[in-house]
PDB file of N, CA and C in Angstrom:
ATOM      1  N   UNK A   1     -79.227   7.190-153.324  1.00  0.00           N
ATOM      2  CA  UNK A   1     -79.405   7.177-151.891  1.00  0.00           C
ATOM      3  C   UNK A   1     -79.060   5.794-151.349  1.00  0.00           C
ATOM      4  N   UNK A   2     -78.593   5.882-150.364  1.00  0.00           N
ATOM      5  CA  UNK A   2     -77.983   4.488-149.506  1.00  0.00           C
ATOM      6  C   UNK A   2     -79.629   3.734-149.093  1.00  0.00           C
ATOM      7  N   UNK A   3     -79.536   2.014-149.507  1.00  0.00           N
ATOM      8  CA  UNK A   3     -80.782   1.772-148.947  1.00  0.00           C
ATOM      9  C   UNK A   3     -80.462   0.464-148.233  1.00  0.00           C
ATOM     10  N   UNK A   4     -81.480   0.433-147.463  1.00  0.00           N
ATOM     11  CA  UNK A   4     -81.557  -0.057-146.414  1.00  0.00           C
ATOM     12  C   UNK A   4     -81.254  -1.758-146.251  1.00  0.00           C
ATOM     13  N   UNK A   5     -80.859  -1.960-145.483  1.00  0.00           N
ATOM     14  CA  UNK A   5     -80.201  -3.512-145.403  1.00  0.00           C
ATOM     15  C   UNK A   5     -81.599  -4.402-145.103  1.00  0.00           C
ATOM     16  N   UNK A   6     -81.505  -5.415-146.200  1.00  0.00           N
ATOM     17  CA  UNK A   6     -82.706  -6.301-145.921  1.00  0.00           C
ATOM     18  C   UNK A   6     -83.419  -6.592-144.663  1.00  0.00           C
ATOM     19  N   UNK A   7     -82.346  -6.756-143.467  1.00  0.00           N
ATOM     20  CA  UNK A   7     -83.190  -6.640-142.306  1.00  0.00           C
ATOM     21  C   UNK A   7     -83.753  -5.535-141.727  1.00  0.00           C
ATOM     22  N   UNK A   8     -83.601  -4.424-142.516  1.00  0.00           N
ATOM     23  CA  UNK A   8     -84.502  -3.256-142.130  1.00  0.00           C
ATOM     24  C   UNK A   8     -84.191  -2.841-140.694  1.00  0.00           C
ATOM     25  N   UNK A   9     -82.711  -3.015-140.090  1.00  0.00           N
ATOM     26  CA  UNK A   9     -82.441  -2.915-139.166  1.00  0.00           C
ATOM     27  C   UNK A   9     -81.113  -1.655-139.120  1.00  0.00           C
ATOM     28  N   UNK A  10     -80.793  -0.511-138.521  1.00  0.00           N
ATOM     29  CA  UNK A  10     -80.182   0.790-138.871  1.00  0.00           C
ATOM     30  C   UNK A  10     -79.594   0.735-137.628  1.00  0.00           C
ATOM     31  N   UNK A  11     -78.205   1.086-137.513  1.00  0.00           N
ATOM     32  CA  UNK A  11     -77.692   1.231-135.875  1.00  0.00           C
ATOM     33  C   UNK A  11     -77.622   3.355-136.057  1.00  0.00           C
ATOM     34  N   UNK A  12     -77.585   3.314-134.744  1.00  0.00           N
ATOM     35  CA  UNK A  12     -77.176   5.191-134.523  1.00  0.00           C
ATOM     36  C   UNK A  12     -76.094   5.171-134.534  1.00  0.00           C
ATOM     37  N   UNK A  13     -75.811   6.401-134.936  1.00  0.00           N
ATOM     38  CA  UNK A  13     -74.195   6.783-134.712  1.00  0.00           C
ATOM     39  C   UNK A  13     -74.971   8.190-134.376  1.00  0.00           C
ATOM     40  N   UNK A  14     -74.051   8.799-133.201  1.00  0.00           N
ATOM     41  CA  UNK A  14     -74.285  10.054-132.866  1.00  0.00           C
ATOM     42  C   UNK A  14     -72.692  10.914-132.764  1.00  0.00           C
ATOM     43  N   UNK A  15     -72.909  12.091-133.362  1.00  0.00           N
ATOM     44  CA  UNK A  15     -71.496  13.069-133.393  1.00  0.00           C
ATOM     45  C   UNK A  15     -72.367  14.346-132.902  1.00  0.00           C
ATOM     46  N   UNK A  16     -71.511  15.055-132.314  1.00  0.00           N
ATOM     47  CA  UNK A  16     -71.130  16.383-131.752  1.00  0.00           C
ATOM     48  C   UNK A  16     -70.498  17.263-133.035  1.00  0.00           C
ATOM     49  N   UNK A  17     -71.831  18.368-132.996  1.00  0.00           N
ATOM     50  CA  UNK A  17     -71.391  19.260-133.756  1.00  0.00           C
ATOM     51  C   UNK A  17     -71.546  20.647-133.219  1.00  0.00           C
ATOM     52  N   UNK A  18     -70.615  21.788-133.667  1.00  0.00           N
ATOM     53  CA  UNK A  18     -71.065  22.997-132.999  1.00  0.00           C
ATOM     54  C   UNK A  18     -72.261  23.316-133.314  1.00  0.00           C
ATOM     55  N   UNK A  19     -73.079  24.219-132.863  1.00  0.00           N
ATOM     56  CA  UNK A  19     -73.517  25.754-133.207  1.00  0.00           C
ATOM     57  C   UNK A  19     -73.580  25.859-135.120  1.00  0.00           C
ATOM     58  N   UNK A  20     -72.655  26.278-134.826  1.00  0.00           N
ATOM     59  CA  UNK A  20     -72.178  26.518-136.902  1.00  0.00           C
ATOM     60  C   UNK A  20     -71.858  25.259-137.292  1.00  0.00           C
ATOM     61  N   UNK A  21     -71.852  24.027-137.140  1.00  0.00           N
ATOM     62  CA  UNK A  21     -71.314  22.789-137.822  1.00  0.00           C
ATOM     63  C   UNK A  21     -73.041  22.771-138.054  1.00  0.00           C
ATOM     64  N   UNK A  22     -73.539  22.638-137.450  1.00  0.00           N
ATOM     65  CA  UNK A  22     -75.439  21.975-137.222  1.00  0.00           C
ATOM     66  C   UNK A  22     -75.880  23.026-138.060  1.00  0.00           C
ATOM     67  N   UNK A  23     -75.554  24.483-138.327  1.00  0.00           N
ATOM     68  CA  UNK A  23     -76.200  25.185-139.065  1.00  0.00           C
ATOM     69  C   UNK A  23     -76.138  24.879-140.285  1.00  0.00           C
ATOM     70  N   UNK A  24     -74.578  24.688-140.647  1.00  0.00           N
ATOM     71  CA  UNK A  24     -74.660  24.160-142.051  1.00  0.00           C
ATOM     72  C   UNK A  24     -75.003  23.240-142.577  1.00  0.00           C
ATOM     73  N   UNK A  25     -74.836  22.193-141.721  1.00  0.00           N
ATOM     74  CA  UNK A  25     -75.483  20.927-141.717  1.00  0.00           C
ATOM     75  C   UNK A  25     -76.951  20.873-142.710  1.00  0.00           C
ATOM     76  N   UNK A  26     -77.786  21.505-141.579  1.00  0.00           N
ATOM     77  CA  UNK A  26     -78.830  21.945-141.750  1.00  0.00           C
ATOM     78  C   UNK A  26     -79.180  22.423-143.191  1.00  0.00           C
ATOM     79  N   UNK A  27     -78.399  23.579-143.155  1.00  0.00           N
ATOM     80  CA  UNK A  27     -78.603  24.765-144.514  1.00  0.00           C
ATOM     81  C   UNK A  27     -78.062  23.503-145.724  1.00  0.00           C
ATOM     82  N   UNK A  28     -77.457  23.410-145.788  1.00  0.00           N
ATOM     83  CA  UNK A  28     -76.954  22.431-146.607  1.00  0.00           C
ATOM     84  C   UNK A  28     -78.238  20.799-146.980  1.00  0.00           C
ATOM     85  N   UNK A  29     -78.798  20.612-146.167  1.00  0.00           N
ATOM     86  CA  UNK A  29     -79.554  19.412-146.003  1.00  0.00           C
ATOM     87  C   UNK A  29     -80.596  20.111-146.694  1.00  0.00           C
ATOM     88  N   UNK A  30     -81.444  21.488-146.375  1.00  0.00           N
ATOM     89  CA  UNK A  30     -82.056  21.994-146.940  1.00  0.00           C
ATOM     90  C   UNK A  30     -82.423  22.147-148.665  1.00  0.00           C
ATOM     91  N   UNK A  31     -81.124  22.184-148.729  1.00  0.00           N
ATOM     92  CA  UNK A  31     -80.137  22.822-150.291  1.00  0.00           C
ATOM     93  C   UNK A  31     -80.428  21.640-150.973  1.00  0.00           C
ATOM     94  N   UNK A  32     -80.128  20.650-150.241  1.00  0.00           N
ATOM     95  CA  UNK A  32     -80.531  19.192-151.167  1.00  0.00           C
ATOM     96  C   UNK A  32     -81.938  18.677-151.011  1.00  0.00           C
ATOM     97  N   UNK A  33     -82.341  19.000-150.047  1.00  0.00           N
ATOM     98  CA  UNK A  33     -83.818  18.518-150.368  1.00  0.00           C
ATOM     99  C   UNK A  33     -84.019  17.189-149.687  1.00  0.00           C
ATOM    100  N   UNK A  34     -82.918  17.540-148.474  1.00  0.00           N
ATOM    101  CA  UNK A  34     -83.187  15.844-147.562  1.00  0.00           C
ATOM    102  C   UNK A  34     -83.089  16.305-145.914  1.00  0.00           C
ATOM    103  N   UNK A  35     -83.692  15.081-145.405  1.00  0.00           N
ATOM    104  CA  UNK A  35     -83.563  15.773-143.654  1.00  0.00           C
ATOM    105  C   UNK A  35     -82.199  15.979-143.231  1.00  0.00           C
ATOM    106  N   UNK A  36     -81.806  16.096-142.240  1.00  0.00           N
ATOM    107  CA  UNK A  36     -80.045  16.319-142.200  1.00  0.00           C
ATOM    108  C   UNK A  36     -79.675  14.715-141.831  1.00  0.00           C
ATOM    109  N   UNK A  37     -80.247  14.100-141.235  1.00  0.00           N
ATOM    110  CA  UNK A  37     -79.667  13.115-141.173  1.00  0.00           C
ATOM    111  C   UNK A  37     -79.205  11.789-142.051  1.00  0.00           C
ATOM    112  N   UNK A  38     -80.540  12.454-143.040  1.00  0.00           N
ATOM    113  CA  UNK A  38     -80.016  11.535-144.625  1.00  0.00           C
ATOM    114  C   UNK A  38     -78.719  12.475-144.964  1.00  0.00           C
ATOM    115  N   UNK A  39     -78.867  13.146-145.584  1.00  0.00           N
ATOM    116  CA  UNK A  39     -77.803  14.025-145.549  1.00  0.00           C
ATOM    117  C   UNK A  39     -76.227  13.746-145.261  1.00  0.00           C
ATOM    118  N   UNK A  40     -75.953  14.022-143.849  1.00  0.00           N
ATOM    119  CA  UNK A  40     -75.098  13.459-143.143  1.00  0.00           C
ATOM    120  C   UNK A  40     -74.672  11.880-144.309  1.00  0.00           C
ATOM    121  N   UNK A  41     -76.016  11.291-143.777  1.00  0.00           N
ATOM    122  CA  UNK A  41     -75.046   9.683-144.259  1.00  0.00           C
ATOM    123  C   UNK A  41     -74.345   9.784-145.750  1.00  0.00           C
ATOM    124  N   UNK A  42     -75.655  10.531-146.611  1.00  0.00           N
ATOM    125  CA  UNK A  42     -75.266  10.328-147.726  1.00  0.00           C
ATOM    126  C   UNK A  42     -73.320  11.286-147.707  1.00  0.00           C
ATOM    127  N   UNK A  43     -73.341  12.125-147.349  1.00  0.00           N
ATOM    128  CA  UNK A  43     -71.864  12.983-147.633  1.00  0.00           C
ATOM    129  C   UNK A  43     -71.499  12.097-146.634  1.00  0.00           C
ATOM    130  N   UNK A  44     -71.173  11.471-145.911  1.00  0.00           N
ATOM    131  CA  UNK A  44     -70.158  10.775-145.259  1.00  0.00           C
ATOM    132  C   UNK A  44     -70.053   9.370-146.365  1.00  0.00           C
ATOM    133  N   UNK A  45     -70.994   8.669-146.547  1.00  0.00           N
ATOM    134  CA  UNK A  45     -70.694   7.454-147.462  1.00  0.00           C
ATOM    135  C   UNK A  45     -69.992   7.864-148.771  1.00  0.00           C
ATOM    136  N   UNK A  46     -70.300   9.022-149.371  1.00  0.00           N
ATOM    137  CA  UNK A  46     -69.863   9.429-150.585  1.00  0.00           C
ATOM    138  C   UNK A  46     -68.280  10.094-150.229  1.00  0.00           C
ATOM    139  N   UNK A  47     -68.107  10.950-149.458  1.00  0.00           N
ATOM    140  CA  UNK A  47     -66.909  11.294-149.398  1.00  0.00           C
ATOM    141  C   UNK A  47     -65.596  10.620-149.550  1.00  0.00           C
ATOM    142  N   UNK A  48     -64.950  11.654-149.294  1.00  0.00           N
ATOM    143  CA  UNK A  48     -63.011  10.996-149.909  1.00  0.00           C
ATOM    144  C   UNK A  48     -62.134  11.883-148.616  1.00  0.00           C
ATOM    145  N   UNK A  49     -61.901  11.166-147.894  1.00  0.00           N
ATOM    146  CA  UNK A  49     -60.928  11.550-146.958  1.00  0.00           C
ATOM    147  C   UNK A  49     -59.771  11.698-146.614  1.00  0.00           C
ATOM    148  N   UNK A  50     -59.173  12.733-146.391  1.00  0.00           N
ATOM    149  CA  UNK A  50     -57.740  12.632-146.601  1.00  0.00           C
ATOM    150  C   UNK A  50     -57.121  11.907-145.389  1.00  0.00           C
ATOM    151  N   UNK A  51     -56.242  11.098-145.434  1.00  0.00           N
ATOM    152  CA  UNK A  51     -55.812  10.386-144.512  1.00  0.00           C
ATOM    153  C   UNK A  51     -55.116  11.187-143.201  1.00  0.00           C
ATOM    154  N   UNK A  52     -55.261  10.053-142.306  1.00  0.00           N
ATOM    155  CA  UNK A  52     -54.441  11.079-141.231  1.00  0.00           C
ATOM    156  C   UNK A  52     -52.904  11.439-141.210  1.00  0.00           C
ATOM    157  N   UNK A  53     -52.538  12.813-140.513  1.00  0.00           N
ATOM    158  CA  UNK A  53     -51.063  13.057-140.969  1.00  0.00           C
ATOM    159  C   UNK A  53     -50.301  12.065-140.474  1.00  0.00           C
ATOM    160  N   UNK A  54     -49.310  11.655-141.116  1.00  0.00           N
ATOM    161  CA  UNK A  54     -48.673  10.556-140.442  1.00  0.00           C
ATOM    162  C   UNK A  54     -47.172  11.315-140.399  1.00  0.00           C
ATOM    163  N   UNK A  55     -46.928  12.273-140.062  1.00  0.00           N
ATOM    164  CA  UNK A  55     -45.846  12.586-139.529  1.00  0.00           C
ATOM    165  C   UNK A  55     -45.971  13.172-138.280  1.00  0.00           C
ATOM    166  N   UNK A  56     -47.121  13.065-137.487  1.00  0.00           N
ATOM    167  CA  UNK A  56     -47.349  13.859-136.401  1.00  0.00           C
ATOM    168  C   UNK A  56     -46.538  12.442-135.711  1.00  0.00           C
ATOM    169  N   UNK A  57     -46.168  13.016-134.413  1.00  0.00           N
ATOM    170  CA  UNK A  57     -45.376  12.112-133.244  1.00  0.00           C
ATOM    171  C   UNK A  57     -46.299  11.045-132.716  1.00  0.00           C
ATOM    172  N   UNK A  58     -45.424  10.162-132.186  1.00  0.00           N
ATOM    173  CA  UNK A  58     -46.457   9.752-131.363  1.00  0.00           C
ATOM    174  C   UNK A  58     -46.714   9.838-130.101  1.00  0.00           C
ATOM    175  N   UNK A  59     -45.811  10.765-129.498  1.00  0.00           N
ATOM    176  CA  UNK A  59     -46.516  11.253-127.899  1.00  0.00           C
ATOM    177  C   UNK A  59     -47.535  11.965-128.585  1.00  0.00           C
ATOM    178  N   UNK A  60     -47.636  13.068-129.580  1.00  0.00           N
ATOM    179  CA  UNK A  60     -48.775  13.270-129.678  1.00  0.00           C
ATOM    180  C   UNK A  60     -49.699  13.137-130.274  1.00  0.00           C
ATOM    181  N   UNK A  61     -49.638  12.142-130.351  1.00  0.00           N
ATOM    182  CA  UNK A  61     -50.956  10.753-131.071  1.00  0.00           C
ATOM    183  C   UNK A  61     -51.357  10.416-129.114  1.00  0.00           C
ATOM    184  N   UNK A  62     -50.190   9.598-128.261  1.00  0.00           N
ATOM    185  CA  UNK A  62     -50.615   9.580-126.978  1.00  0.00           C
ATOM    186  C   UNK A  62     -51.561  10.833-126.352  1.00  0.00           C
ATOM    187  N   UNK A  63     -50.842  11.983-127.072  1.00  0.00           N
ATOM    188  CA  UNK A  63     -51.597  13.217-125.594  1.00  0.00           C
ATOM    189  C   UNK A  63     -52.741  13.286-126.583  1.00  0.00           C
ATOM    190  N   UNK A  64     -53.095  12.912-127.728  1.00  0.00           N
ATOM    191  CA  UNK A  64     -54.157  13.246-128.086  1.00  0.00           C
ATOM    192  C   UNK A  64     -55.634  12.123-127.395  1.00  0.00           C
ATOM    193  N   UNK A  65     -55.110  11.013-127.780  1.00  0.00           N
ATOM    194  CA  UNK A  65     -55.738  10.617-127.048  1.00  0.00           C
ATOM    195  C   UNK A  65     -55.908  10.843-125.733  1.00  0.00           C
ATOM    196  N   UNK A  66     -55.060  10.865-124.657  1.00  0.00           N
ATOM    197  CA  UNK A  66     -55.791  11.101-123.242  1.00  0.00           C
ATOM    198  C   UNK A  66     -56.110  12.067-123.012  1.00  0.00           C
ATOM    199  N   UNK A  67     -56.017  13.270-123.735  1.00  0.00           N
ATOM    200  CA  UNK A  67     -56.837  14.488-123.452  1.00  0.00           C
ATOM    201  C   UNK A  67     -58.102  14.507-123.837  1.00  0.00           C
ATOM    202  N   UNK A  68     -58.494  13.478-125.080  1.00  0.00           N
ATOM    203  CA  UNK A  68     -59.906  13.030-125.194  1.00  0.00           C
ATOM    204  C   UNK A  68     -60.381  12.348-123.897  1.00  0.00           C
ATOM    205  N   UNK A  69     -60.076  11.734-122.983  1.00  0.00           N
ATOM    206  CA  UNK A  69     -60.444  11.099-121.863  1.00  0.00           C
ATOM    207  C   UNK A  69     -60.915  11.793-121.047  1.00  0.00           C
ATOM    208  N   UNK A  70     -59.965  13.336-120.818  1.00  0.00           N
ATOM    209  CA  UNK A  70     -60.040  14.164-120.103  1.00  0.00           C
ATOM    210  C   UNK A  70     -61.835  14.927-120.589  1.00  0.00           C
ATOM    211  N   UNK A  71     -61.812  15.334-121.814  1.00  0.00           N
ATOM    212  CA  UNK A  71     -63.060  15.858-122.797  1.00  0.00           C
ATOM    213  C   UNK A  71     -64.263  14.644-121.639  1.00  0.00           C
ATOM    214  N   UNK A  72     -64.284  13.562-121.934  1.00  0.00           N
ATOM    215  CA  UNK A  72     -65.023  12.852-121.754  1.00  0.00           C
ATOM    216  C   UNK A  72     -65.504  12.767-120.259  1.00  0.00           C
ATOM    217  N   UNK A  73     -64.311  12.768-119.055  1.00  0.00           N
ATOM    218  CA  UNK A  73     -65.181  13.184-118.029  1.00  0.00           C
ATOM    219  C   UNK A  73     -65.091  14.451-117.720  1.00  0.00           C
ATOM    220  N   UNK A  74     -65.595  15.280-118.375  1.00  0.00           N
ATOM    221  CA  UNK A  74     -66.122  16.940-118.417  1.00  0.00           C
ATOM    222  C   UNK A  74     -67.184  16.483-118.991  1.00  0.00           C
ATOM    223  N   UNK A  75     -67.547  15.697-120.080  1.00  0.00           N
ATOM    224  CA  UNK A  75     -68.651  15.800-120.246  1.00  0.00           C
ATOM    225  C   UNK A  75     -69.658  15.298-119.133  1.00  0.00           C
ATOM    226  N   UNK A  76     -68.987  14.064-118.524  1.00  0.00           N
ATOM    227  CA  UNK A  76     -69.873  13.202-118.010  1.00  0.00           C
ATOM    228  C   UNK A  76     -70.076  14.188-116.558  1.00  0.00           C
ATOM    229  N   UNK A  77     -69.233  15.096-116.122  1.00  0.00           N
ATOM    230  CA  UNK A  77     -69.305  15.664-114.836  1.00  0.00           C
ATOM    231  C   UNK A  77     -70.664  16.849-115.373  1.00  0.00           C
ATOM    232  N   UNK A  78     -69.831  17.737-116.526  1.00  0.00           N
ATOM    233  CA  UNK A  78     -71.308  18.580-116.607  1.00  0.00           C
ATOM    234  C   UNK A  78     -72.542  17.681-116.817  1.00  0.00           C
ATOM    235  N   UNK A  79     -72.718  16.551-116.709  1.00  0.00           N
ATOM    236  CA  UNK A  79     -73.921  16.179-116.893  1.00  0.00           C
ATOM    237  C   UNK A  79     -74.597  16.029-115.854  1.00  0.00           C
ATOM    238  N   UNK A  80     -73.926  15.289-114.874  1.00  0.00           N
ATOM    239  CA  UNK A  80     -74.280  15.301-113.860  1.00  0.00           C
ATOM    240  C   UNK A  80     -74.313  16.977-112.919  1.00  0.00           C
ATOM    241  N   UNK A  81     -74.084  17.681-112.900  1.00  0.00           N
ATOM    242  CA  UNK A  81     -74.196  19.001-112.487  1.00  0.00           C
ATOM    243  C   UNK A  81     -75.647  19.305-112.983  1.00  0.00           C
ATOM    244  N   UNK A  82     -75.982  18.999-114.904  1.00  0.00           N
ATOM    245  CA  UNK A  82     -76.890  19.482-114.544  1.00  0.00           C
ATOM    246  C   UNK A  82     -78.239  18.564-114.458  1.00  0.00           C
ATOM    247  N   UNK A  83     -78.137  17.246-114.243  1.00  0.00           N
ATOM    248  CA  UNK A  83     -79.343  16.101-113.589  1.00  0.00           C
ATOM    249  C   UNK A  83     -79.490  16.556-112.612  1.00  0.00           C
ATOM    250  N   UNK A  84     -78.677  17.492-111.926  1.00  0.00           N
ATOM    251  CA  UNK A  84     -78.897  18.256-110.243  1.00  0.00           C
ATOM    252  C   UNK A  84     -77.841  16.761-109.406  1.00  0.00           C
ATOM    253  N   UNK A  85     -77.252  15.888-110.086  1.00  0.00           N
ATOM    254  CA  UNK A  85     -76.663  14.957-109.535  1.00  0.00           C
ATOM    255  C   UNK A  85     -75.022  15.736-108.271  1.00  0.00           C
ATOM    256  N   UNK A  86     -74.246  16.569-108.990  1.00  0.00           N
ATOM    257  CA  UNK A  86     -73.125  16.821-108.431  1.00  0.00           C
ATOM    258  C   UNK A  86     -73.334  18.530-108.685  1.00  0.00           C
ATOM    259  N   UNK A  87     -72.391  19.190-107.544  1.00  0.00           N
ATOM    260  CA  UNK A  87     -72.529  20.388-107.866  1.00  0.00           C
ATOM    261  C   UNK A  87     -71.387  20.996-107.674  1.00  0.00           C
ATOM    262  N   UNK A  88     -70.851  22.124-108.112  1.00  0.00           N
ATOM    263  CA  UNK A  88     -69.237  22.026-108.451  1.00  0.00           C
ATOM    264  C   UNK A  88     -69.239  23.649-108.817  1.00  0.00           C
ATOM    265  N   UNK A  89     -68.396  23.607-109.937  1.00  0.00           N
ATOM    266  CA  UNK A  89     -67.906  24.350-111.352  1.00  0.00           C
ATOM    267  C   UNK A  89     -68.744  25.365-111.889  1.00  0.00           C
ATOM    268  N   UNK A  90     -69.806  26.147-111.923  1.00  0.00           N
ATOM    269  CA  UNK A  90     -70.371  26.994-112.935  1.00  0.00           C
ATOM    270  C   UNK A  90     -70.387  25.633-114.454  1.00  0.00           C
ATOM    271  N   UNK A  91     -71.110  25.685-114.947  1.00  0.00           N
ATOM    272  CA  UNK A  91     -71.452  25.500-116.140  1.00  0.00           C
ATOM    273  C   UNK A  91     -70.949  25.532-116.979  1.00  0.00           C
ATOM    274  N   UNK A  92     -70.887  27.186-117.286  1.00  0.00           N
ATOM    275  CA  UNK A  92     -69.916  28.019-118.357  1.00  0.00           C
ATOM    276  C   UNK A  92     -68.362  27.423-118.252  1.00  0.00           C
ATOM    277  N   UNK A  93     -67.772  27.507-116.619  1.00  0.00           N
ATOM    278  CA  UNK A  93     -66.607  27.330-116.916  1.00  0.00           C
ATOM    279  C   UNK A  93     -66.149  26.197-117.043  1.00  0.00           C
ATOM    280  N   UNK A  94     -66.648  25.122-116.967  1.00  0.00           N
ATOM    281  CA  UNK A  94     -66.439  23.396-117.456  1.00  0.00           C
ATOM    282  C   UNK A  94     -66.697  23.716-119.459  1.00  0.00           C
ATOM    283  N   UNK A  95     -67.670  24.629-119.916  1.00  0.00           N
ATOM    284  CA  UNK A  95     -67.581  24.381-121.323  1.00  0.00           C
ATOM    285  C   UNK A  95     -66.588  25.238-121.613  1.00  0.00           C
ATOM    286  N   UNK A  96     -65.807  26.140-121.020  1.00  0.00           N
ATOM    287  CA  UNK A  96     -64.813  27.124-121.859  1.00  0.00           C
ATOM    288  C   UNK A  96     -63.832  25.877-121.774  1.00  0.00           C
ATOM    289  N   UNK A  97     -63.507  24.855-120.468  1.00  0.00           N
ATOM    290  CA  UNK A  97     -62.627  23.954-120.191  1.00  0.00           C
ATOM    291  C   UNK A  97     -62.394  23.082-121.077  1.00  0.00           C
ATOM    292  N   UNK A  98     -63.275  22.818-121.517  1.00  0.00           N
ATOM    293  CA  UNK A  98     -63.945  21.820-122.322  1.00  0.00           C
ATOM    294  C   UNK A  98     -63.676  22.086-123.612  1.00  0.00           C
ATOM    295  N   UNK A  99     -63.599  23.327-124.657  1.00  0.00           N
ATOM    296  CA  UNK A  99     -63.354  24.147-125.535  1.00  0.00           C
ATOM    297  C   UNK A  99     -61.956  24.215-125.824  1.00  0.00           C
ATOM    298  N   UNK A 100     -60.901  24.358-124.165  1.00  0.00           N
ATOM    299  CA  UNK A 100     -59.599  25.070-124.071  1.00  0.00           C
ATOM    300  C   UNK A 100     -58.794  23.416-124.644  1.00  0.00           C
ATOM    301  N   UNK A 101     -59.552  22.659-123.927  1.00  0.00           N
ATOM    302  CA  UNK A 101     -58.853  20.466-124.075  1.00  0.00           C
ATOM    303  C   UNK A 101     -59.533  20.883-125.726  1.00  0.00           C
ATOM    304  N   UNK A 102     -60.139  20.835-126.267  1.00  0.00           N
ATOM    305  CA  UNK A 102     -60.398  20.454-127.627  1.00  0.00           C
ATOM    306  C   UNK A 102     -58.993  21.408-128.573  1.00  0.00           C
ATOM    307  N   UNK A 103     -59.024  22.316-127.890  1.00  0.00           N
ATOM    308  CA  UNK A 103     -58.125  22.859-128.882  1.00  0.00           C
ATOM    309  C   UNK A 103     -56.724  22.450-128.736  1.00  0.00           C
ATOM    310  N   UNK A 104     -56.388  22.166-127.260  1.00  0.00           N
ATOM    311  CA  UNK A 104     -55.189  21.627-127.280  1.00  0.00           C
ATOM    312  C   UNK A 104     -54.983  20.503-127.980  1.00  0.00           C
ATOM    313  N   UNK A 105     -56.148  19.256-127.819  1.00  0.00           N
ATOM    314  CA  UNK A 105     -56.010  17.858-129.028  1.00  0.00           C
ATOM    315  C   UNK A 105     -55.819  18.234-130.339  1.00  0.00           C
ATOM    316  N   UNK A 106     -56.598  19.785-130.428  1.00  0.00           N
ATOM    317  CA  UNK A 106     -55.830  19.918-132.370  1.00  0.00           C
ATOM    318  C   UNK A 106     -54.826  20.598-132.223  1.00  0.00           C
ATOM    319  N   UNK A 107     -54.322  20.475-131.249  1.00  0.00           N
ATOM    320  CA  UNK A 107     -52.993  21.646-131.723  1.00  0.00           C
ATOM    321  C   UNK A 107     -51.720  20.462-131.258  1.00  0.00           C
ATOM    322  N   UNK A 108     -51.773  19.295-130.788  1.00  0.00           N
ATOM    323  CA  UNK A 108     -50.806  17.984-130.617  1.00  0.00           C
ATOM    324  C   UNK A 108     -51.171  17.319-132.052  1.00  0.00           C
ATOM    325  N   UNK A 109     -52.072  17.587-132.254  1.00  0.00           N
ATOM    326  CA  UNK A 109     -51.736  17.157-134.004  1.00  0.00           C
ATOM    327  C   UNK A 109     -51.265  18.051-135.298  1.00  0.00           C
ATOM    328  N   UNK A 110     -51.540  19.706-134.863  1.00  0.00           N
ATOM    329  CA  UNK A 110     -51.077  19.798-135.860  1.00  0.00           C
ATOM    330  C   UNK A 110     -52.107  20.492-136.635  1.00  0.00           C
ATOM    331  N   UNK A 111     -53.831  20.653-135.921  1.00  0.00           N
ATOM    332  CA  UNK A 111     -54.476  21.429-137.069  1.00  0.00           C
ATOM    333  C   UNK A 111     -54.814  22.650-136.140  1.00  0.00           C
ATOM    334  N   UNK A 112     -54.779  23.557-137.007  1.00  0.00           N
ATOM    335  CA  UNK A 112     -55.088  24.968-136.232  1.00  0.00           C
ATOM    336  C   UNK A 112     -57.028  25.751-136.155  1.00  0.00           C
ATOM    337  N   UNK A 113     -57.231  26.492-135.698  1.00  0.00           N
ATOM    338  CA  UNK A 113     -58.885  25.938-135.427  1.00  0.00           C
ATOM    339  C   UNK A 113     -59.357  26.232-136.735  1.00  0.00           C
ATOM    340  N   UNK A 114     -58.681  27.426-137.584  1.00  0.00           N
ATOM    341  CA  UNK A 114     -58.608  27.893-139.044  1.00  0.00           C
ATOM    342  C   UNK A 114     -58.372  26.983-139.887  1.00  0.00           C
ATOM    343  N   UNK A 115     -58.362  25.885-140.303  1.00  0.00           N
ATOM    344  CA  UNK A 115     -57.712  24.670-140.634  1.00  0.00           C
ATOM    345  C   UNK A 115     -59.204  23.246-141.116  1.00  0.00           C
ATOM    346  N   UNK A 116     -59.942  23.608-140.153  1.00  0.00           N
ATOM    347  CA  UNK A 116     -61.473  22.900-140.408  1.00  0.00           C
ATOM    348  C   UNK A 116     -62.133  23.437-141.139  1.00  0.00           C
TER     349      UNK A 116
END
């Protein structure tokens, strides 16, 4: 197990997972006999990653990135929609929006949703 840095001091990292990413997560964390968030660290520190494709273009390395920008104020707008701050869009249809930009960023690179 990864231990802790003498100053006993830990930063967050927070990721976005679906529905079914958090389940397995979970089920899996279970399986080992740790909370998920040990978990998490431990399979991320231990893992082996395959590098990124490096034959993808680089406009779409560009559109990938700014369509993440785009992701980002959807998030920040549904948030405010629902602090009761702004009012707009339905809910639902900012997350199908939101769903439709994620898939387009994997599909300027190159992975298909079958593919994760």
């Amino acid at each position: 197990m990864t231990k802790m840095h003498d100053d006993g001091l830990r930063k967050v990292l927070a990721i976005r997972l679906t529905k079914g990413e958090r389940a397995l997560v979970e089920q899996k964390a279970v399986e080992a006999g740790l909370p998920p968030a040990t978990y998490i660290r431990e399979a991320a520190l231990r893992a082996i990653v395959a590098p990124v494709k490096s034959d993808i273009p680089e406009i779409n390395r560009a559109a990938w990135a700014s369509l993440a920008r785009v992701c980002a104020n959807l998030n920040q707008y549904q948030a405010a929609i629902n602090a009761g701050q702004a009012t707009g869009y339905p809910a639902q249809f900012l997350e199908e929006l939101r769903g439709q930009v994620q898939m387009l960023r994997r599909a300027v690179i190159g992975v298909r949703d079958n593919d994760e």
